[in-house]
C-alpha atoms as a PDB file:
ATOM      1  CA  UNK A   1      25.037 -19.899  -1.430  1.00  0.00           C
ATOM      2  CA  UNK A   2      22.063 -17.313  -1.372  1.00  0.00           C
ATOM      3  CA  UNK A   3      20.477 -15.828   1.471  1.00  0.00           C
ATOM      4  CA  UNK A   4      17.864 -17.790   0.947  1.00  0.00           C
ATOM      5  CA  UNK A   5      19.385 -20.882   1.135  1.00  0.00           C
ATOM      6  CA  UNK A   6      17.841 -23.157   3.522  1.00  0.00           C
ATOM      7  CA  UNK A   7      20.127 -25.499   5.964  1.00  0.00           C
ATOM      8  CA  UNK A   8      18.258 -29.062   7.014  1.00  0.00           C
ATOM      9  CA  UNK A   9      20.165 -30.594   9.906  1.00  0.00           C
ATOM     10  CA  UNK A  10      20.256 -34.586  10.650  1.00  0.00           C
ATOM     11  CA  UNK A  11      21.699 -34.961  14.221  1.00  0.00           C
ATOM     12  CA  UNK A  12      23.481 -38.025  14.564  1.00  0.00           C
ATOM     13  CA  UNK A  13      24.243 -40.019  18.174  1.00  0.00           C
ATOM     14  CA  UNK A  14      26.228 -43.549  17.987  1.00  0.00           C
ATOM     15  CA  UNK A  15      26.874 -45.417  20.959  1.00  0.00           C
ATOM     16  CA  UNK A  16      26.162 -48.253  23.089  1.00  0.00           C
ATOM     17  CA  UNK A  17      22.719 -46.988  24.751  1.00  0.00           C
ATOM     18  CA  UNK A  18      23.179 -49.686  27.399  1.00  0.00           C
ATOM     19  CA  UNK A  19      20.512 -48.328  28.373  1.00  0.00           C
ATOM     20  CA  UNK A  20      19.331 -45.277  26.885  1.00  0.00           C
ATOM     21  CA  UNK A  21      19.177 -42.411  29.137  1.00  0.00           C
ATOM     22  CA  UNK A  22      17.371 -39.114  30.204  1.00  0.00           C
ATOM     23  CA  UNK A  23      20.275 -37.262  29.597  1.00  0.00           C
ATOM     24  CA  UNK A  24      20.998 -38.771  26.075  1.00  0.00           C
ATOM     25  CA  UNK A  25      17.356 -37.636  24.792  1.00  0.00           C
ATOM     26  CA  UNK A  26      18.565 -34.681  26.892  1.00  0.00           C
ATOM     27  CA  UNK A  27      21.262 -34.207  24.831  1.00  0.00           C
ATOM     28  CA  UNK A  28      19.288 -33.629  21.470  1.00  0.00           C
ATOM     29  CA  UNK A  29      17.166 -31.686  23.360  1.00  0.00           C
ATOM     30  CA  UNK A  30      20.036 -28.809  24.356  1.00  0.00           C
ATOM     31  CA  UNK A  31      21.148 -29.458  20.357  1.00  0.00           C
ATOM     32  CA  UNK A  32      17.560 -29.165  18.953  1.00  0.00           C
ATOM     33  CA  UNK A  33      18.077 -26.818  15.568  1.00  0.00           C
ATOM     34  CA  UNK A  34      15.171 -25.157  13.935  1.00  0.00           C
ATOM     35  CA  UNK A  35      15.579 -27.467  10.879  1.00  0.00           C
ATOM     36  CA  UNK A  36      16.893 -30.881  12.771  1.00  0.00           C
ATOM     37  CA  UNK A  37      15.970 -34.631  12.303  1.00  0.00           C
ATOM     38  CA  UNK A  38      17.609 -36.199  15.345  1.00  0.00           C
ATOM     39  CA  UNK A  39      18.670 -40.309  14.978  1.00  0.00           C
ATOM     40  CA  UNK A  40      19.621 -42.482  17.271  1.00  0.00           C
ATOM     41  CA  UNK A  41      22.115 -45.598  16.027  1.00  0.00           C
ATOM     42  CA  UNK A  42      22.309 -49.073  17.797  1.00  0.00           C
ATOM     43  CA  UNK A  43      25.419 -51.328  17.656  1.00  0.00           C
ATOM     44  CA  UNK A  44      26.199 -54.962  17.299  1.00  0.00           C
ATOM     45  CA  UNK A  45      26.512 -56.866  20.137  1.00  0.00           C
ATOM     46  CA  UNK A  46      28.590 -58.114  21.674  1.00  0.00           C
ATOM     47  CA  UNK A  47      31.515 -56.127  21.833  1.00  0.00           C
ATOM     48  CA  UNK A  48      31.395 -55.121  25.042  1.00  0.00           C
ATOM     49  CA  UNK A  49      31.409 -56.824  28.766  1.00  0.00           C
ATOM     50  CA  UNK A  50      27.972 -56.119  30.382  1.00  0.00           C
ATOM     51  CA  UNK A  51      26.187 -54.766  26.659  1.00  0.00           C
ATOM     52  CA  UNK A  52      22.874 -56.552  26.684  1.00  0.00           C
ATOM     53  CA  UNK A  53      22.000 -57.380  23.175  1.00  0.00           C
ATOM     54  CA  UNK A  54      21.258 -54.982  20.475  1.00  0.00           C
ATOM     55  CA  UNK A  55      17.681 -56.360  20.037  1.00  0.00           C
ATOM     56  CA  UNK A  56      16.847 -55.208  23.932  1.00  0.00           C
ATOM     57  CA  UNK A  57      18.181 -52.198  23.246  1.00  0.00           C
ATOM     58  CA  UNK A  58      16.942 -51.059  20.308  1.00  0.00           C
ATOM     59  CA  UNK A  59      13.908 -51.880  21.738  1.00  0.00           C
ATOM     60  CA  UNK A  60      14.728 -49.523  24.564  1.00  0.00           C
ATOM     61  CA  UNK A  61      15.529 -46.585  22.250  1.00  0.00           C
ATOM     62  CA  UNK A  62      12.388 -46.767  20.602  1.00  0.00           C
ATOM     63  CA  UNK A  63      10.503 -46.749  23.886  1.00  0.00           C
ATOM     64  CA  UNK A  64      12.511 -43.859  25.092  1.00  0.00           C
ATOM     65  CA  UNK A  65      11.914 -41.511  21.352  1.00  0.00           C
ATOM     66  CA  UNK A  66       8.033 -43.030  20.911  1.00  0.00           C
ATOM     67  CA  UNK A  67       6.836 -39.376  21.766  1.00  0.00           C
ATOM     68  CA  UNK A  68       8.828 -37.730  20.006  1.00  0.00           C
ATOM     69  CA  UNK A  69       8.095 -35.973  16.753  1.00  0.00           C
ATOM     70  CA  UNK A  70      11.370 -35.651  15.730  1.00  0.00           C
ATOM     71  CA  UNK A  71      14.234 -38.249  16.768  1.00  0.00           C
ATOM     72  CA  UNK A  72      14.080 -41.498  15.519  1.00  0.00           C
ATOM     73  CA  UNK A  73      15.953 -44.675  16.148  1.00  0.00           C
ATOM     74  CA  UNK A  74      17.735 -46.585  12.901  1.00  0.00           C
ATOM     75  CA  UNK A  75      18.033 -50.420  12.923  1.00  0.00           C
ATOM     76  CA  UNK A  76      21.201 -50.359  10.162  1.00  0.00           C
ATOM     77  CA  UNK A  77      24.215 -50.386  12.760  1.00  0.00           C
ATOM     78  CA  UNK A  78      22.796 -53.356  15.140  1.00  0.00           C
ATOM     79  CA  UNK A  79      22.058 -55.698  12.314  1.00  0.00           C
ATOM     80  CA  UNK A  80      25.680 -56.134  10.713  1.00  0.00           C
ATOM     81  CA  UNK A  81      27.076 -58.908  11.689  1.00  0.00           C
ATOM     82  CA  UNK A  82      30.309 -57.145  12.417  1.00  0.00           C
ATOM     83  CA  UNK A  83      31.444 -53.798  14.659  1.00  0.00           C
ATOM     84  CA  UNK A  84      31.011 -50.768  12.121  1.00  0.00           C
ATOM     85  CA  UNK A  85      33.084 -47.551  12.790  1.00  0.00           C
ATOM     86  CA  UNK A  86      31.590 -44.474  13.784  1.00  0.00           C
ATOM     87  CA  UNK A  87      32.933 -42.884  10.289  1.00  0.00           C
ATOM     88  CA  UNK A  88      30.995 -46.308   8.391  1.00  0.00           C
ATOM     89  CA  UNK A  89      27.637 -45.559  10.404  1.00  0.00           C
ATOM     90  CA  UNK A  90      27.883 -41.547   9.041  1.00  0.00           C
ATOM     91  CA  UNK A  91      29.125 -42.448   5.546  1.00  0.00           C
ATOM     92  CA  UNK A  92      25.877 -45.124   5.586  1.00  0.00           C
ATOM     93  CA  UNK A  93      23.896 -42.240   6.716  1.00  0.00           C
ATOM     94  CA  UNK A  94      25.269 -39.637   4.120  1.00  0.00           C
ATOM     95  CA  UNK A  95      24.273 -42.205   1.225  1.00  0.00           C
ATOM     96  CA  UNK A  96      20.896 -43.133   2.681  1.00  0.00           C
ATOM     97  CA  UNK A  97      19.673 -39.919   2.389  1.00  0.00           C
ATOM     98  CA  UNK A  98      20.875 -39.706  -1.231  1.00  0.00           C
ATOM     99  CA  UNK A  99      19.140 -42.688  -1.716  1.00  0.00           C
ATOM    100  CA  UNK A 100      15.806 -42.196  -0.012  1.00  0.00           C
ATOM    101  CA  UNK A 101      15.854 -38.432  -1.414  1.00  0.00           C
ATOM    102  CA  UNK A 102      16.699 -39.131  -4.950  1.00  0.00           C
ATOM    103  CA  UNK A 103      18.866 -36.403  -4.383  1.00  0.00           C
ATOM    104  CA  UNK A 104      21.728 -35.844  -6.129  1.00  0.00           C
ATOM    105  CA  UNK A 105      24.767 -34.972  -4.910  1.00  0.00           C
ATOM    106  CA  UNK A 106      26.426 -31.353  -5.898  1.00  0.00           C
ATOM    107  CA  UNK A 107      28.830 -28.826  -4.405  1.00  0.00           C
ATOM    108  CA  UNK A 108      26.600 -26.299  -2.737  1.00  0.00           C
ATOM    109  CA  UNK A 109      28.208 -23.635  -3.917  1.00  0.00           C
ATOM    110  CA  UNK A 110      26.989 -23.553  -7.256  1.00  0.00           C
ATOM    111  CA  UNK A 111      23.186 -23.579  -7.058  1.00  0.00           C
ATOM    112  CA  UNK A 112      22.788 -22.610 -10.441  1.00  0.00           C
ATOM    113  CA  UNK A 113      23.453 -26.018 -11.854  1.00  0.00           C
ATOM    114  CA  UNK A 114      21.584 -27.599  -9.010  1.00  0.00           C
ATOM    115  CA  UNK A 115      18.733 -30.322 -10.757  1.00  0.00           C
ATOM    116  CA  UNK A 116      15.351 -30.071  -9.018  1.00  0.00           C
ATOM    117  CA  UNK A 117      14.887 -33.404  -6.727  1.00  0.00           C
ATOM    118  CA  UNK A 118      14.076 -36.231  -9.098  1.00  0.00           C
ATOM    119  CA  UNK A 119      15.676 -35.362 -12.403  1.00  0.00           C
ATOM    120  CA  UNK A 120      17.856 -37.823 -13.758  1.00  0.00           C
ATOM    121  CA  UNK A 121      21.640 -36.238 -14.052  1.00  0.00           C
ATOM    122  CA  UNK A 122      21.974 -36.091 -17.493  1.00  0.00           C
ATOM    123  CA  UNK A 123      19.200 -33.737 -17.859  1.00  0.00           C
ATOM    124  CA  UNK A 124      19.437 -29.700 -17.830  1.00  0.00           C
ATOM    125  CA  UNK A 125      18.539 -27.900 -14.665  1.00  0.00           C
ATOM    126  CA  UNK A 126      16.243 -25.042 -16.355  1.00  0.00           C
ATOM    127  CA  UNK A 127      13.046 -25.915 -14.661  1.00  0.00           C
ATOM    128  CA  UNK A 128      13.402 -24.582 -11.699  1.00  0.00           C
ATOM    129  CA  UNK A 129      11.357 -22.403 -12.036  1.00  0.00           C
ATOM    130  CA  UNK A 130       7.324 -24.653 -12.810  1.00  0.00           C
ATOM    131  CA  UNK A 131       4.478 -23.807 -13.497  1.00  0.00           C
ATOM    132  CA  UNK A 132       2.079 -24.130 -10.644  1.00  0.00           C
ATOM    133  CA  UNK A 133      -0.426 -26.753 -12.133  1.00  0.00           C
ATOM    134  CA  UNK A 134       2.084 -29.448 -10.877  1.00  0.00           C
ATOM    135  CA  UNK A 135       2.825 -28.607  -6.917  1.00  0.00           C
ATOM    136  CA  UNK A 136       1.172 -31.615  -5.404  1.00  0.00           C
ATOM    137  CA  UNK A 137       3.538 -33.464  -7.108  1.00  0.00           C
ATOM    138  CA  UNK A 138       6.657 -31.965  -6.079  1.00  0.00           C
ATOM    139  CA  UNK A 139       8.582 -33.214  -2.808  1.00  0.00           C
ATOM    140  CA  UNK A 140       8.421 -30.538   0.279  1.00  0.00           C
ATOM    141  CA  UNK A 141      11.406 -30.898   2.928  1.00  0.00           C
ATOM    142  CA  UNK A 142       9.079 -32.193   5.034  1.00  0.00           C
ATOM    143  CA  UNK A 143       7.925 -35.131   2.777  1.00  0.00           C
ATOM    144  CA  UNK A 144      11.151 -35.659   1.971  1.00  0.00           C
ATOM    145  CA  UNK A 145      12.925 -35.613   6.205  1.00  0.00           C
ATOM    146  CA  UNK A 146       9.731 -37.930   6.730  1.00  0.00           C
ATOM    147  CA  UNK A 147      10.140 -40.735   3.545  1.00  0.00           C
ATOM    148  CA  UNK A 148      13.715 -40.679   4.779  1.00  0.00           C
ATOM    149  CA  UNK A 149      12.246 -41.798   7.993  1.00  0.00           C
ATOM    150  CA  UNK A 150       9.945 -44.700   7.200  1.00  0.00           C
ATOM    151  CA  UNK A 151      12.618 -45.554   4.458  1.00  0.00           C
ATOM    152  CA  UNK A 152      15.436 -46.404   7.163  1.00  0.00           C
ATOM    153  CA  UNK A 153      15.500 -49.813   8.018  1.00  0.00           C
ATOM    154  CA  UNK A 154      14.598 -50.630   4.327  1.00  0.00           C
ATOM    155  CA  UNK A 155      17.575 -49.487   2.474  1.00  0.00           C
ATOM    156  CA  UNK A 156      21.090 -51.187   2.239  1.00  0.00           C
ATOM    157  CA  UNK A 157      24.025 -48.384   0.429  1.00  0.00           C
ATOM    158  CA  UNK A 158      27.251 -48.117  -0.861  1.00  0.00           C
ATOM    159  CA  UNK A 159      29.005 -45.068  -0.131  1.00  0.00           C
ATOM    160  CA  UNK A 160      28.917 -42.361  -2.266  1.00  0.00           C
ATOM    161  CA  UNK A 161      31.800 -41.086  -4.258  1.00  0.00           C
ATOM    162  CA  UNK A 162      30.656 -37.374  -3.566  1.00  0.00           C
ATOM    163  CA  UNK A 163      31.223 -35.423  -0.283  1.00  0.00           C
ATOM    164  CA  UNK A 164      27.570 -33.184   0.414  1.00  0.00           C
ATOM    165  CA  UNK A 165      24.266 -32.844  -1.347  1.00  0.00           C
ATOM    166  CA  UNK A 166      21.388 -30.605  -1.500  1.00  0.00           C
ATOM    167  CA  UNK A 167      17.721 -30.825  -2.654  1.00  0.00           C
ATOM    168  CA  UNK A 168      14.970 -28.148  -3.798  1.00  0.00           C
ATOM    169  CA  UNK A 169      11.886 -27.296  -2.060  1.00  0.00           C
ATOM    170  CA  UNK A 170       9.227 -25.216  -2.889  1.00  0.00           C
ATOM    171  CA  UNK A 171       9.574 -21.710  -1.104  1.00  0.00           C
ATOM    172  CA  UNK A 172       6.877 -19.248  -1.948  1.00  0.00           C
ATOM    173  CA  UNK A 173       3.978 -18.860  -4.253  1.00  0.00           C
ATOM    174  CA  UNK A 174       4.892 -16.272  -6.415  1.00  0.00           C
ATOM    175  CA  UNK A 175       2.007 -15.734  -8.507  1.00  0.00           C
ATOM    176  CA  UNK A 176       1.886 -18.268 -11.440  1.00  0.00           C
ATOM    177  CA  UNK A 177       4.957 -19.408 -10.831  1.00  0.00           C
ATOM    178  CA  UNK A 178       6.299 -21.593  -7.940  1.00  0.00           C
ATOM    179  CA  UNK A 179       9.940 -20.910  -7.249  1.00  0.00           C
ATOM    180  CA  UNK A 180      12.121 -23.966  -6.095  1.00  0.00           C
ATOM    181  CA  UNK A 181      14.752 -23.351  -3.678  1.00  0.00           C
ATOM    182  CA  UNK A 182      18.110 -24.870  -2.601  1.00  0.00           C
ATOM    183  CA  UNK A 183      18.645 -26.521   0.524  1.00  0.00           C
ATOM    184  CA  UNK A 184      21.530 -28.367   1.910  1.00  0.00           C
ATOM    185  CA  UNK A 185      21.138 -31.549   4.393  1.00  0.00           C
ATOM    186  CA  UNK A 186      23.900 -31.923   6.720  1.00  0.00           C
ATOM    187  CA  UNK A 187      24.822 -34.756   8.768  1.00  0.00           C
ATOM    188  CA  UNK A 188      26.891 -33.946  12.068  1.00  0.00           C
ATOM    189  CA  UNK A 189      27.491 -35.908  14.947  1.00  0.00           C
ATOM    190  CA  UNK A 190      26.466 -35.793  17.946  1.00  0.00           C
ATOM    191  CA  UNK A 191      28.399 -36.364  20.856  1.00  0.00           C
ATOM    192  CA  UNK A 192      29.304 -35.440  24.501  1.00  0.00           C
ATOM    193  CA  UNK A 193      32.738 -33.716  25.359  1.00  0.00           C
ATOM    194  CA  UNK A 194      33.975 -37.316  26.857  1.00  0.00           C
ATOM    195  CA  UNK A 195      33.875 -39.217  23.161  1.00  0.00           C
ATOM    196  CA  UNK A 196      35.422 -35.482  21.702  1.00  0.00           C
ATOM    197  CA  UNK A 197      38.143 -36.210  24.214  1.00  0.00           C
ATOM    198  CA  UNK A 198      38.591 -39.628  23.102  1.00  0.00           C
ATOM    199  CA  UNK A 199      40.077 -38.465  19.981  1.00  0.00           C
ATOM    200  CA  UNK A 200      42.996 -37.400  21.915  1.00  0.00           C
ATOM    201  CA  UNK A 201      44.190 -40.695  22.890  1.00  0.00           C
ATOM    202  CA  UNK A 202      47.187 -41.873  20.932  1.00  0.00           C
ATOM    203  CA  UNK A 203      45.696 -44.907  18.666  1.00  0.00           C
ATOM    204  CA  UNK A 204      42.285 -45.540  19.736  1.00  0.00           C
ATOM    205  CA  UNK A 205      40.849 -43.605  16.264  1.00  0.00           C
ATOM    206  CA  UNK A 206      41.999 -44.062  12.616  1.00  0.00           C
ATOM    207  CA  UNK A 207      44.003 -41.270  11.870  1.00  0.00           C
ATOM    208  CA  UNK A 208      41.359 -41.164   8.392  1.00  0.00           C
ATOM    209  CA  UNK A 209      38.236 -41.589   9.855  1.00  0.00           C
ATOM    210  CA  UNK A 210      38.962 -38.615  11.829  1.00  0.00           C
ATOM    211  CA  UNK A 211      39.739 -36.649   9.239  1.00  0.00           C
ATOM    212  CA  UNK A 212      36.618 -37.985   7.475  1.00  0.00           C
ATOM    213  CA  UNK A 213      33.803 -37.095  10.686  1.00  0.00           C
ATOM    214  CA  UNK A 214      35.604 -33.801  11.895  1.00  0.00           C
ATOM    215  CA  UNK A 215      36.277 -32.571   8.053  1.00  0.00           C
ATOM    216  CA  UNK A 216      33.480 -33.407   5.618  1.00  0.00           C
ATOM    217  CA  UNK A 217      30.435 -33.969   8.110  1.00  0.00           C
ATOM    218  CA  UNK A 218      31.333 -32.065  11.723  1.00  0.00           C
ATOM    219  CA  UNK A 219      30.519 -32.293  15.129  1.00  0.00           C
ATOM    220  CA  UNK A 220      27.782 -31.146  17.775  1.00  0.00           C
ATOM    221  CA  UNK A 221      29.266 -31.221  21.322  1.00  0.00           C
ATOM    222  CA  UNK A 222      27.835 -31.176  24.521  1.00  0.00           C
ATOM    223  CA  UNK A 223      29.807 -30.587  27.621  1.00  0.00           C
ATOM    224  CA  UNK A 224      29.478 -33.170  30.230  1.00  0.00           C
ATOM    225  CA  UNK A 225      31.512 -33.312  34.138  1.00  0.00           C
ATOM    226  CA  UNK A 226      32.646 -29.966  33.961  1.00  0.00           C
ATOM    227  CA  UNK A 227      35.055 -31.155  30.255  1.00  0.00           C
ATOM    228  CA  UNK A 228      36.237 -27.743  28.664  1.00  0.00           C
ATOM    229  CA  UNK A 229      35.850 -28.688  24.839  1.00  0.00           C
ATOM    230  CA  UNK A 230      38.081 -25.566  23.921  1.00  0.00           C
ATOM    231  CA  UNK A 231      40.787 -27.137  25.764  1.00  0.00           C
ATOM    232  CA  UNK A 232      40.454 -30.842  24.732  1.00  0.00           C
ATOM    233  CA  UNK A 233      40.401 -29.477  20.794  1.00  0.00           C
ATOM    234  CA  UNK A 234      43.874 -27.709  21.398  1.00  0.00           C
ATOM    235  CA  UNK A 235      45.488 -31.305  22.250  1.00  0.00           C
ATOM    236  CA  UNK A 236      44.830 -32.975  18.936  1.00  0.00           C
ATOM    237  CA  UNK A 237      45.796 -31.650  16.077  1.00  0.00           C
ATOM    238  CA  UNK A 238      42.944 -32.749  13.369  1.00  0.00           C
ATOM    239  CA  UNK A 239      40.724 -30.985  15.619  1.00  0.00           C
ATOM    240  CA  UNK A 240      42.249 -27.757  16.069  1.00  0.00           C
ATOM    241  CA  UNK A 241      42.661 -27.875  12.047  1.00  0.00           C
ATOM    242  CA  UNK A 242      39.130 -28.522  11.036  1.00  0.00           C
ATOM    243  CA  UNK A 243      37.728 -26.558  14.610  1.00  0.00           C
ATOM    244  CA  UNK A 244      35.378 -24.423  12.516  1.00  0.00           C
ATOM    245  CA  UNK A 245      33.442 -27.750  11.888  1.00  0.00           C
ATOM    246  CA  UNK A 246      33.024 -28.048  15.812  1.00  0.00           C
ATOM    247  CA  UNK A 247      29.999 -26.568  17.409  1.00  0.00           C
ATOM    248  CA  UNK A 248      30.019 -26.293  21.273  1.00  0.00           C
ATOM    249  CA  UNK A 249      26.752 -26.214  22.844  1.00  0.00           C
ATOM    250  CA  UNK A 250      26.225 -23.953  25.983  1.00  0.00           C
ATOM    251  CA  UNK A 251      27.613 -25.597  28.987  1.00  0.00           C
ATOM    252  CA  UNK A 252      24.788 -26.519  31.163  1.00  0.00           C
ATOM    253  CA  UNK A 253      26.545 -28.513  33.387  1.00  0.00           C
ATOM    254  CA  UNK A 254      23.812 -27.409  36.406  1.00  0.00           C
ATOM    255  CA  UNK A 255      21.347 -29.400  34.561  1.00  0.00           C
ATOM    256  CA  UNK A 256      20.410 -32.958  36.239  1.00  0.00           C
ATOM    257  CA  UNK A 257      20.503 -34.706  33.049  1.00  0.00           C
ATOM    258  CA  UNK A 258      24.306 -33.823  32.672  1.00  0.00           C
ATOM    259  CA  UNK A 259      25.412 -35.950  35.196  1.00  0.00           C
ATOM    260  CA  UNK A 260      23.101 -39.371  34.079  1.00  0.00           C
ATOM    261  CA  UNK A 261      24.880 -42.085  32.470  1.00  0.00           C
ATOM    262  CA  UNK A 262      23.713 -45.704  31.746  1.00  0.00           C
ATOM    263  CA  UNK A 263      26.359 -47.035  34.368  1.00  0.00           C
ATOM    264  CA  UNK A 264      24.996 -44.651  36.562  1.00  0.00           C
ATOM    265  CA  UNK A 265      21.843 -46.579  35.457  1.00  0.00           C
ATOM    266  CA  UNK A 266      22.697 -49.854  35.478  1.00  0.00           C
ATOM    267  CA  UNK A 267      24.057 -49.751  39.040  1.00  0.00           C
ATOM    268  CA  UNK A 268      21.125 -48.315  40.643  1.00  0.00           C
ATOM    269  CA  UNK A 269      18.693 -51.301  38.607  1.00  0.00           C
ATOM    270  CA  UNK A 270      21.342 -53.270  40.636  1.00  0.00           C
ATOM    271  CA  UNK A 271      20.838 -52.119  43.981  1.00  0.00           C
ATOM    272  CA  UNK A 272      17.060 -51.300  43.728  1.00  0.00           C
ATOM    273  CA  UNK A 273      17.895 -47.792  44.434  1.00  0.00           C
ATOM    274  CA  UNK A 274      14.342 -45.718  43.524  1.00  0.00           C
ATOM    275  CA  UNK A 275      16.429 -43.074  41.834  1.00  0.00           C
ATOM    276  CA  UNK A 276      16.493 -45.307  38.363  1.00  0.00           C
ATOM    277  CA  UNK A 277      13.425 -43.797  38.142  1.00  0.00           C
ATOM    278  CA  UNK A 278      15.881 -39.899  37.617  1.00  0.00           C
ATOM    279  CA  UNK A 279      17.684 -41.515  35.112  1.00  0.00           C
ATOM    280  CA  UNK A 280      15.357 -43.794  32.735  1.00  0.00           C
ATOM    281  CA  UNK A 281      12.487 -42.994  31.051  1.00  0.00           C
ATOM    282  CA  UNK A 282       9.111 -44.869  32.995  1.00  0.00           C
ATOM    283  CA  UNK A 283       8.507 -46.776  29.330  1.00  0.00           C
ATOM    284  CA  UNK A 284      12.288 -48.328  29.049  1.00  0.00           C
ATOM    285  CA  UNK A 285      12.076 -49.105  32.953  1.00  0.00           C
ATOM    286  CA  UNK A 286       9.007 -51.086  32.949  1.00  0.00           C
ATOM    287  CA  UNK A 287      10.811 -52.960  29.716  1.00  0.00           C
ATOM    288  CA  UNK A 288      13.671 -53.436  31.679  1.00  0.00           C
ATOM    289  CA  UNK A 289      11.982 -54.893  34.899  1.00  0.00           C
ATOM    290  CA  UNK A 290       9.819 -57.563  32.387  1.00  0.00           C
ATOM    291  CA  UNK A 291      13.033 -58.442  30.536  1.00  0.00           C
ATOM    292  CA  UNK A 292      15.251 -58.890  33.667  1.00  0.00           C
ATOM    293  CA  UNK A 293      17.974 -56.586  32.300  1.00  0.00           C
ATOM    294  CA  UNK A 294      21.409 -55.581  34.435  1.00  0.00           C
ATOM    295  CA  UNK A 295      19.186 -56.746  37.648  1.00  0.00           C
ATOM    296  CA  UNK A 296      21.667 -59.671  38.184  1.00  0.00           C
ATOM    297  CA  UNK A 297      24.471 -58.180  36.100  1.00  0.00           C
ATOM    298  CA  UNK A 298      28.227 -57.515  37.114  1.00  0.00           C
ATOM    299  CA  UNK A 299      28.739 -54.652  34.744  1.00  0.00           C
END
């Protein structure tokens, strides 16, 4: 890897989002990297007691991101007709952007054979360096992060045999010349400490998959109820192995969003209490109130 070498970070958040929260957009926010697509999975329903179904709230996730300029919500997860695993949902991700890119997949560590984005395989890898006649035509990281977005609920993928990939962007204009530059794209999940701490329990996680999202992809954590991530990753042993791969984000348990949670949410819809109004976003509330969601529900 040069110096020069550019990191693009996809920010991944799987879960129920029954509803969709302040503190979950929250949550990307306190995460938010300088080169970060944030997105926002939806699963099948149902699977639990009290999950409205997944159409509601994907509908609710969208409401909740429709601002925002960089997190998005993908379809893929909800319309399966079965339960995927959270290692399935990041391996779908991994290949979708290999897809959508036309990346192609290569260890990062030799840029030198790296193909510019585009070139079939079998070809050689000379012209990375182009002349600059032909820059329209080439694919910025921006162009590309965006086409992966509109391309998302379009694209159905097999996994990929390969572990990471990279693509090359356009970096400077050096005179006649336009020099191409390696980037990687990285896919880590995002989570709070309570779903790190999960891992812990004896039998509720394939042994594989955990190898699969803590090893080859990684993990974004943010601390929630006063949880002490250093001390949850010394009780399981895949995480203190691949802990390098784990990045803690800055406790901020003062914050107000660290304490909302859609139960939290779903029993004050319940009782009427005004303070719904702390935890959901005005746009998901007002969808909530014309659907009749959790109003007469137990869970």
């Amino acid at each position: 890897m040069t110096e020069t070498t550019k990191t693009h970070v996809i920010l991944l958040a799987c879960g129920s989002f029954n509803p969709i929260t302040k503190g979950h957009i929250q949550m990307f926010g306190q995460c938010r990297l300088a080169r970060a697509q944030g997105f926002i999975t939806v699963p099948p329903s149902p699977f639990l007691q009290g999950l409205v179904s997944s159409r509601h709230r994907l509908t609710m996730c969208q409401l909740a991101v429709q601002s925002s300029d960089w997190i998005r919500v993908d379809p893929w997860e909800c319309y399966q007709d079965t339960w995927q695993t959270t290692c399935s949902v990041l391996e779908h991700h991994r290949d979708l952007m290999k897809r959508v890119t036309g990346c192609i997949l290569s260890n990062v560590n030799t840029p030198s054979i790296t193909p510019v984005i585009g070139q079939p395989q079998n070809e050689s890898s000379q012209n990375i360096y182009q002349n600059n006649n032909n820059i329209s035509s080439k694919p910025t990281a921006a162009k590309i992060l965006g086409k992966v977005g509109e391309s998302l609920s379009r694209i159905c993928c097999v996994r990929p045999p390969m572990e990471r990939f990279t693509f090359v962007d356009e970096n400077a204009n050096l005179g006649t010349v336009m020099r191409y530059e390696e980037i990687e794209l990285r896919i880590l999940l995002l989570c709070g400490s309570d779903l790190l701490e999960s891992f812990c329990i004896p039998g509720l996680w394939n042994e594989a998959d955990m190898e699969v999202i803590v090893g080859e992809f990684g993990i974004v954590v943010v601390p929630r109820d006063g949880a002490d991530p250093e001390r949850i990753m010394n009780h399981s042993s895949i995480l203190r192995k691949y802990k390098n791969n784990i990045l803690v984000v800055k406790d901020d348990s003062n914050h107000p969003m660290s304490v909302v949670s859609s139960t939290k949410s779903r029993l004050a819809l319940q009782h009427g209490d005004g303070h719904v109004v702390d935890y959901l976003c005005q746009p998901v509330i007002d969808y909530i109130l014309k659907s009749q969601l959790y109003i007469n529900a137990s869970g």
